[in-house]
PDB file of N, CA and C in Angstrom:
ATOM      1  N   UNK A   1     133.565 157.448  61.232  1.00  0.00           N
ATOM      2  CA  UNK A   1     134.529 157.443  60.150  1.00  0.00           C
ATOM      3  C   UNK A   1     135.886 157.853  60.712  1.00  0.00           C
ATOM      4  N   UNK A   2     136.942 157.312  60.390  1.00  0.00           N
ATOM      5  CA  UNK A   2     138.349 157.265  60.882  1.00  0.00           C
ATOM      6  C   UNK A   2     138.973 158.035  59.644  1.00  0.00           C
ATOM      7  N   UNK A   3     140.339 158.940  60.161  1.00  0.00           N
ATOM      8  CA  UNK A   3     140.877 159.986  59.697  1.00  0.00           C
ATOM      9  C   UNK A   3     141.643 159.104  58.290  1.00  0.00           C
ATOM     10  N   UNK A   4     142.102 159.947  57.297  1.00  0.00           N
ATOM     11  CA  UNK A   4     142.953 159.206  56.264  1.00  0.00           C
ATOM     12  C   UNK A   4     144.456 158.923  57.173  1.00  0.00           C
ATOM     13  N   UNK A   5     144.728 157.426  56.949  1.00  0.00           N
ATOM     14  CA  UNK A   5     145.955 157.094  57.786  1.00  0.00           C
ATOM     15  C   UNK A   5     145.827 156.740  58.869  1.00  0.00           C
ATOM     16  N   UNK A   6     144.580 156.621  59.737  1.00  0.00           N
ATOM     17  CA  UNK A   6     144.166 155.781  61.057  1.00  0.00           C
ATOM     18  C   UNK A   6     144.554 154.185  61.174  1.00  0.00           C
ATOM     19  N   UNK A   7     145.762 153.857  62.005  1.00  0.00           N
ATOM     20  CA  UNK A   7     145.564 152.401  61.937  1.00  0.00           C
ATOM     21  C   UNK A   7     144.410 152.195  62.562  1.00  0.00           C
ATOM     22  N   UNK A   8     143.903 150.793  62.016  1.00  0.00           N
ATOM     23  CA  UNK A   8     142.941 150.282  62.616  1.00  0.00           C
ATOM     24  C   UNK A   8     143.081 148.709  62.247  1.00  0.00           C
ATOM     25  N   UNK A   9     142.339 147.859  63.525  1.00  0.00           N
ATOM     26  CA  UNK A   9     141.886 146.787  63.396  1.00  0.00           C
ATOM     27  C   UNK A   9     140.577 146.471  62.970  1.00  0.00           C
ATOM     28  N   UNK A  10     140.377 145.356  61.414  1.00  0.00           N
ATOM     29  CA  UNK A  10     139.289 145.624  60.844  1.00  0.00           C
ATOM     30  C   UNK A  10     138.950 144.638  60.252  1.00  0.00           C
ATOM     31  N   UNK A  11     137.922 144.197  59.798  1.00  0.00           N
ATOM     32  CA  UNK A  11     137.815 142.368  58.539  1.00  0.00           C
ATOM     33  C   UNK A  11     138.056 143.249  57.326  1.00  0.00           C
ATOM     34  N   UNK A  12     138.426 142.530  56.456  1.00  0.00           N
ATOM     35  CA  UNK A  12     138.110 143.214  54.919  1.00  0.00           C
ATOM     36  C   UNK A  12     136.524 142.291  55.019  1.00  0.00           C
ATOM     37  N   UNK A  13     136.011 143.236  54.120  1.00  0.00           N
ATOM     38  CA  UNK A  13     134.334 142.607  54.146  1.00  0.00           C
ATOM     39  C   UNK A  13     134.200 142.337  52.460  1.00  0.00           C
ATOM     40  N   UNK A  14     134.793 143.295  51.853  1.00  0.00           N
ATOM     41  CA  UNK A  14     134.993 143.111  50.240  1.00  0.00           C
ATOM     42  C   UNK A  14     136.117 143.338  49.531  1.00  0.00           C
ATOM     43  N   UNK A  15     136.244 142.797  48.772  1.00  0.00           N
ATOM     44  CA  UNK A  15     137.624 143.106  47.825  1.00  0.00           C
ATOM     45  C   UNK A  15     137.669 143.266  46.653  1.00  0.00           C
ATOM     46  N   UNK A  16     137.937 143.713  46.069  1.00  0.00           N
ATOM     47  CA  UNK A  16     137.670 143.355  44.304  1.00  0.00           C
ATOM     48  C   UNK A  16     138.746 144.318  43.636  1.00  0.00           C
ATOM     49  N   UNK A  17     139.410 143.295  42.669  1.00  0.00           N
ATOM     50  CA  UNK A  17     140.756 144.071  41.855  1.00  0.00           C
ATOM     51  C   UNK A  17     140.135 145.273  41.272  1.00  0.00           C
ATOM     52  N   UNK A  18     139.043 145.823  41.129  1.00  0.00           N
ATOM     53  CA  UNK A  18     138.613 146.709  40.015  1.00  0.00           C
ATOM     54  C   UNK A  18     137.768 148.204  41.537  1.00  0.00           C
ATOM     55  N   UNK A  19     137.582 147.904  42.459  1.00  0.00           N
ATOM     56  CA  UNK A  19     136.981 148.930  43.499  1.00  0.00           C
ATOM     57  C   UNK A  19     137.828 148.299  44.688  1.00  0.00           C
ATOM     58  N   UNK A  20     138.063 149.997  45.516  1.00  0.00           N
ATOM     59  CA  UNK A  20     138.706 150.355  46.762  1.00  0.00           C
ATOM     60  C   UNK A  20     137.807 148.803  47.751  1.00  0.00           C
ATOM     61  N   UNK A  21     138.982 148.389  48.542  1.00  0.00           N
ATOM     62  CA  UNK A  21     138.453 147.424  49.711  1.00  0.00           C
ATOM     63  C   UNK A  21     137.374 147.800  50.396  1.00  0.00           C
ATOM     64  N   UNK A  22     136.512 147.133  51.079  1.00  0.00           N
ATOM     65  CA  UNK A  22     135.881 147.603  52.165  1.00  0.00           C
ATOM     66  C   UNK A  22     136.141 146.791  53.640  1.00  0.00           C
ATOM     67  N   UNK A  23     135.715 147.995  54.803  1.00  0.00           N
ATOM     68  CA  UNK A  23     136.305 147.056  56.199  1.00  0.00           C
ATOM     69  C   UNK A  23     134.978 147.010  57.154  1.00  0.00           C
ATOM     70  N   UNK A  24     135.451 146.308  57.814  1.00  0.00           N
ATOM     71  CA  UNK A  24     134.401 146.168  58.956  1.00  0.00           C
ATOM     72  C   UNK A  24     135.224 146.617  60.103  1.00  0.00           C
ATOM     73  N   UNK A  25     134.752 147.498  61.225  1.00  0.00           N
ATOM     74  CA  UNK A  25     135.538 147.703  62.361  1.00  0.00           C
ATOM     75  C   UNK A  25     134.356 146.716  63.819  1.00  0.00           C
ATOM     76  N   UNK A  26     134.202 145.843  63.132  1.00  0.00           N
ATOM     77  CA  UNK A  26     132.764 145.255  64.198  1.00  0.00           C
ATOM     78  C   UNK A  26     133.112 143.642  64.006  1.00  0.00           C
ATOM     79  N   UNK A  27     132.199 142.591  64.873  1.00  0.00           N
ATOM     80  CA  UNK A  27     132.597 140.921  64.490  1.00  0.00           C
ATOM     81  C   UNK A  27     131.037 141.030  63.551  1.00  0.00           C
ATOM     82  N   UNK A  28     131.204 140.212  62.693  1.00  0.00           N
ATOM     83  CA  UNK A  28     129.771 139.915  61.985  1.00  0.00           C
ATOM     84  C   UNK A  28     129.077 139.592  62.708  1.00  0.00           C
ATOM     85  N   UNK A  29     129.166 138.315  63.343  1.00  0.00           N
ATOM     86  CA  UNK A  29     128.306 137.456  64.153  1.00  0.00           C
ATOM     87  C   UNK A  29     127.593 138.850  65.117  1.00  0.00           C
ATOM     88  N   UNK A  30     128.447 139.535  65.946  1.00  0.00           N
ATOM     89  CA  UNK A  30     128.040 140.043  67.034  1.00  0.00           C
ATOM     90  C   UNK A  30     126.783 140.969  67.057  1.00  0.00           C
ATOM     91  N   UNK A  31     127.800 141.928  65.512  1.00  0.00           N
ATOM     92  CA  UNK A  31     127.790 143.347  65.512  1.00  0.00           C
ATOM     93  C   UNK A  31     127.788 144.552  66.477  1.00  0.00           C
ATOM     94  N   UNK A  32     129.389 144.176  67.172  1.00  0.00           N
ATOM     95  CA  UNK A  32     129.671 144.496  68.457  1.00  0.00           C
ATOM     96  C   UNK A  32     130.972 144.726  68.014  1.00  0.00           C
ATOM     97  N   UNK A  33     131.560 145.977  68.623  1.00  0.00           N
ATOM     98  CA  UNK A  33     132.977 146.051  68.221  1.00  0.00           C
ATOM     99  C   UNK A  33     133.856 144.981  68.844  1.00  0.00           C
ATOM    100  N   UNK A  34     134.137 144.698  69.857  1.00  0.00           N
ATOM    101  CA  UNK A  34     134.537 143.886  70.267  1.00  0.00           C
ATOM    102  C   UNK A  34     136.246 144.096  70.453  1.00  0.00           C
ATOM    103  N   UNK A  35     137.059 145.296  70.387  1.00  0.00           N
ATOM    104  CA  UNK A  35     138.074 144.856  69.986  1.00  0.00           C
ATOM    105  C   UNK A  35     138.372 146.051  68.742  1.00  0.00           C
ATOM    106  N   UNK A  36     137.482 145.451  67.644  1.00  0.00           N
ATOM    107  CA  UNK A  36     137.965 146.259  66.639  1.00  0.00           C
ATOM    108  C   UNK A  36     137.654 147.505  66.421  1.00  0.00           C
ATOM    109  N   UNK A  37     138.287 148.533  65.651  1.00  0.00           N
ATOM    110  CA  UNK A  37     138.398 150.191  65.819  1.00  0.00           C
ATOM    111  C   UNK A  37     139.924 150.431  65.474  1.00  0.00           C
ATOM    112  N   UNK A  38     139.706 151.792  65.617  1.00  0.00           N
ATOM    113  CA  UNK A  38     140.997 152.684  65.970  1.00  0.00           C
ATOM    114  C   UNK A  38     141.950 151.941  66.516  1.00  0.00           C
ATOM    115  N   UNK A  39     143.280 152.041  66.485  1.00  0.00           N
ATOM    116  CA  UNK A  39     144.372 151.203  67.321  1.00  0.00           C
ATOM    117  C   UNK A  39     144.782 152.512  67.880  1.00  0.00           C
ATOM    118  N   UNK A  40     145.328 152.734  68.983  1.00  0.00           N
ATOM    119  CA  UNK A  40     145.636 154.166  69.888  1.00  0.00           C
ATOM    120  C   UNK A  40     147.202 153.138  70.449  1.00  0.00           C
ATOM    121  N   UNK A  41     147.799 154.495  69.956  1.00  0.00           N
ATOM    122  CA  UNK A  41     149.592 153.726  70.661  1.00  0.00           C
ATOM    123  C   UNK A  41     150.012 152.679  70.055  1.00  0.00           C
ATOM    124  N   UNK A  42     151.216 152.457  70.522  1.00  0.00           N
ATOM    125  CA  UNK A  42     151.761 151.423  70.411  1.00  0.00           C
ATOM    126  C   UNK A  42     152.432 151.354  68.697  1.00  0.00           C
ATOM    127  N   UNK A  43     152.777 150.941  68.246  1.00  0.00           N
ATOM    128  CA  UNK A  43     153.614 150.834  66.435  1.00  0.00           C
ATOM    129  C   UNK A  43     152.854 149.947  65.597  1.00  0.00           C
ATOM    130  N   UNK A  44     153.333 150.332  64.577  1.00  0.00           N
ATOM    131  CA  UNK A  44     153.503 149.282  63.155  1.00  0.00           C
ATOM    132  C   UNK A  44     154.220 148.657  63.013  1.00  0.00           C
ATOM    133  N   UNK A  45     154.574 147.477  62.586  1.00  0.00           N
ATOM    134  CA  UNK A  45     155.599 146.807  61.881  1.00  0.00           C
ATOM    135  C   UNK A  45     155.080 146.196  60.171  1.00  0.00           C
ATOM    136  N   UNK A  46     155.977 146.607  59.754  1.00  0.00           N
ATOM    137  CA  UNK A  46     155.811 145.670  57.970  1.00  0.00           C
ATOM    138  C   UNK A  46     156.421 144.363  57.630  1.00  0.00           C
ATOM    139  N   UNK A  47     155.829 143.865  57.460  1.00  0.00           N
ATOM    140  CA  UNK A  47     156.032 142.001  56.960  1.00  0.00           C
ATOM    141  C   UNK A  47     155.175 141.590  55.746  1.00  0.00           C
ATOM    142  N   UNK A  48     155.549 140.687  55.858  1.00  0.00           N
ATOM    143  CA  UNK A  48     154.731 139.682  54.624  1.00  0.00           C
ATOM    144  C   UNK A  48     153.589 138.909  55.882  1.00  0.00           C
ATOM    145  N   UNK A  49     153.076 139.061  54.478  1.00  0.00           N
ATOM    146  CA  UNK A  49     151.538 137.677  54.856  1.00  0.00           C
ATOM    147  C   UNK A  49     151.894 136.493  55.288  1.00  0.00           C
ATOM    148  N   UNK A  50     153.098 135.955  55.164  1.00  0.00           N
ATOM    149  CA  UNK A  50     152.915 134.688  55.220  1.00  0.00           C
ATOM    150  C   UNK A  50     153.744 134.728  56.542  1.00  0.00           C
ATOM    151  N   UNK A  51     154.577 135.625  57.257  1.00  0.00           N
ATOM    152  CA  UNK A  51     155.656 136.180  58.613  1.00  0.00           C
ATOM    153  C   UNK A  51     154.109 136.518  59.006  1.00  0.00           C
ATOM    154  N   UNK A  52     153.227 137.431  59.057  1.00  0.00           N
ATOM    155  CA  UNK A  52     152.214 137.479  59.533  1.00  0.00           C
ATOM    156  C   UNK A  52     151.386 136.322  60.501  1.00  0.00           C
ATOM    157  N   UNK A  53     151.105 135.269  59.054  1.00  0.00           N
ATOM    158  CA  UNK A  53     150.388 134.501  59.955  1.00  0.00           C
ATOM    159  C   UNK A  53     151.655 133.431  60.474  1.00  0.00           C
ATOM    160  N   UNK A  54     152.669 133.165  60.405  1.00  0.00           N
ATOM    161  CA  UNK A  54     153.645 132.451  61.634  1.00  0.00           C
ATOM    162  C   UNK A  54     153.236 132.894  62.743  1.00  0.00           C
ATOM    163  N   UNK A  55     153.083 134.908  62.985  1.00  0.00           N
ATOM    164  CA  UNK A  55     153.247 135.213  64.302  1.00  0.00           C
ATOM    165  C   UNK A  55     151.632 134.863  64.249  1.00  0.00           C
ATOM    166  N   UNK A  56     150.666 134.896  63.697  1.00  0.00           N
ATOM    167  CA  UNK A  56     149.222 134.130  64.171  1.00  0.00           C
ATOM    168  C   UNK A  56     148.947 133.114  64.732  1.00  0.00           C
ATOM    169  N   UNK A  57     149.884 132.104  64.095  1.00  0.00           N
ATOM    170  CA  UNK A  57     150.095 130.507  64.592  1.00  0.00           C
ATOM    171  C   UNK A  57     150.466 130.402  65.974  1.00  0.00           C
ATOM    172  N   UNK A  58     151.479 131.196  65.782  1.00  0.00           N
ATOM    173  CA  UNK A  58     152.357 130.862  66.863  1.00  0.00           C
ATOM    174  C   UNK A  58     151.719 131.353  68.020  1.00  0.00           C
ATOM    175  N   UNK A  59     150.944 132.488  68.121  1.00  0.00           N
ATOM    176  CA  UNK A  59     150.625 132.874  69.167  1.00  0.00           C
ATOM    177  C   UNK A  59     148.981 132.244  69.513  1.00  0.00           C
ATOM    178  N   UNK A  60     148.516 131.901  68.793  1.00  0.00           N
ATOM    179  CA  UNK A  60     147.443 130.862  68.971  1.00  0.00           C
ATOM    180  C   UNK A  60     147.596 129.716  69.817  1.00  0.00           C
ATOM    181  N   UNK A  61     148.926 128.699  69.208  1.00  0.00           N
ATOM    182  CA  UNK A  61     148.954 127.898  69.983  1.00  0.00           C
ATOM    183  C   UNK A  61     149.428 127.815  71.331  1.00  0.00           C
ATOM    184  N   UNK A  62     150.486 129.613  71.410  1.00  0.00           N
ATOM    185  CA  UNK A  62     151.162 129.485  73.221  1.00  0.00           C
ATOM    186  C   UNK A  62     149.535 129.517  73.834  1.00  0.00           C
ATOM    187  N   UNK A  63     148.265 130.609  73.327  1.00  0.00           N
ATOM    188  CA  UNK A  63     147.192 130.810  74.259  1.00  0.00           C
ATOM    189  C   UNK A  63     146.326 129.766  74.491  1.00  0.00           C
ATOM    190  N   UNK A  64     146.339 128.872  73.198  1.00  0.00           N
ATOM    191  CA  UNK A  64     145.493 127.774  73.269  1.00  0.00           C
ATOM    192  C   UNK A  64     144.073 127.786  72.639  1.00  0.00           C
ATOM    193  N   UNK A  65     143.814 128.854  71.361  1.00  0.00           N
ATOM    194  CA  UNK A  65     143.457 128.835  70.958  1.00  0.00           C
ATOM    195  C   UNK A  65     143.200 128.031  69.822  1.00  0.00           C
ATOM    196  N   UNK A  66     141.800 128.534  68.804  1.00  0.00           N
ATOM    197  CA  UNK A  66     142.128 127.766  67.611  1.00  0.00           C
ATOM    198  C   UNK A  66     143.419 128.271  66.996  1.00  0.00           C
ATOM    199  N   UNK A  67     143.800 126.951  65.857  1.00  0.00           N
ATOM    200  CA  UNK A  67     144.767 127.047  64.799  1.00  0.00           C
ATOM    201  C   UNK A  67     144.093 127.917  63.609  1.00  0.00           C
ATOM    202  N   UNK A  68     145.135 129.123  63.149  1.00  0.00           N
ATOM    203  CA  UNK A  68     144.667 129.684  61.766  1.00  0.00           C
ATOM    204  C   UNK A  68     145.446 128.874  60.924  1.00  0.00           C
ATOM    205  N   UNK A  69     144.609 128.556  59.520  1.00  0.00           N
ATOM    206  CA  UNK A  69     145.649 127.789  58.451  1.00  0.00           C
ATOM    207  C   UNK A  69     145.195 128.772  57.369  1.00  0.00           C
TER     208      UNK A  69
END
C-alpha cells in the first residue's frame, strides 16, 4: 500500500461516478509489475487528456510502437 499522495504509475481497473476509483500497480495479462508502482524522482506536470495522449501518440510513433487512439 502506497502513502496518501504517492505518485504512481497504475491502470484504473474500476471506475464508477458513485465509489472511489480503483488501480492496478501490475499488467493484467502478466501479473507482474512490470514498470508499474511508485514513481521515485523526477516531476509532475498537469494537462488535459487530450495534450496527454498527443504526447502518447507522438511518442509511440518516434519508438515505433503501437498507435494509441
Amino acid at each position: 500500500m502506497h502513502q496518501v499522495n504517492s505518485l504512481v504509475f497504475a491502470r484504473v481497473s474500476l471506475a464508477h461516478k458513485d465509489m472511489e476509483p480503483e488501480l492496478e500497480c501490475f499488467d493484467a495479462q502478466t501479473r507482474k509489475a512490470e514498470g508499474f508502482g511508485e514513481l521515485k524522482g523526477g516531476f509532475l506536470v498537469r494537462c488535459s487528456l487530450k495534450m496527454s495522449r498527443k504526447c502518447v501518440i507522438s511518442f509511440t510513433n518516434c519508438s515505433g510502437s503501437r498507435r494509441v487512439s
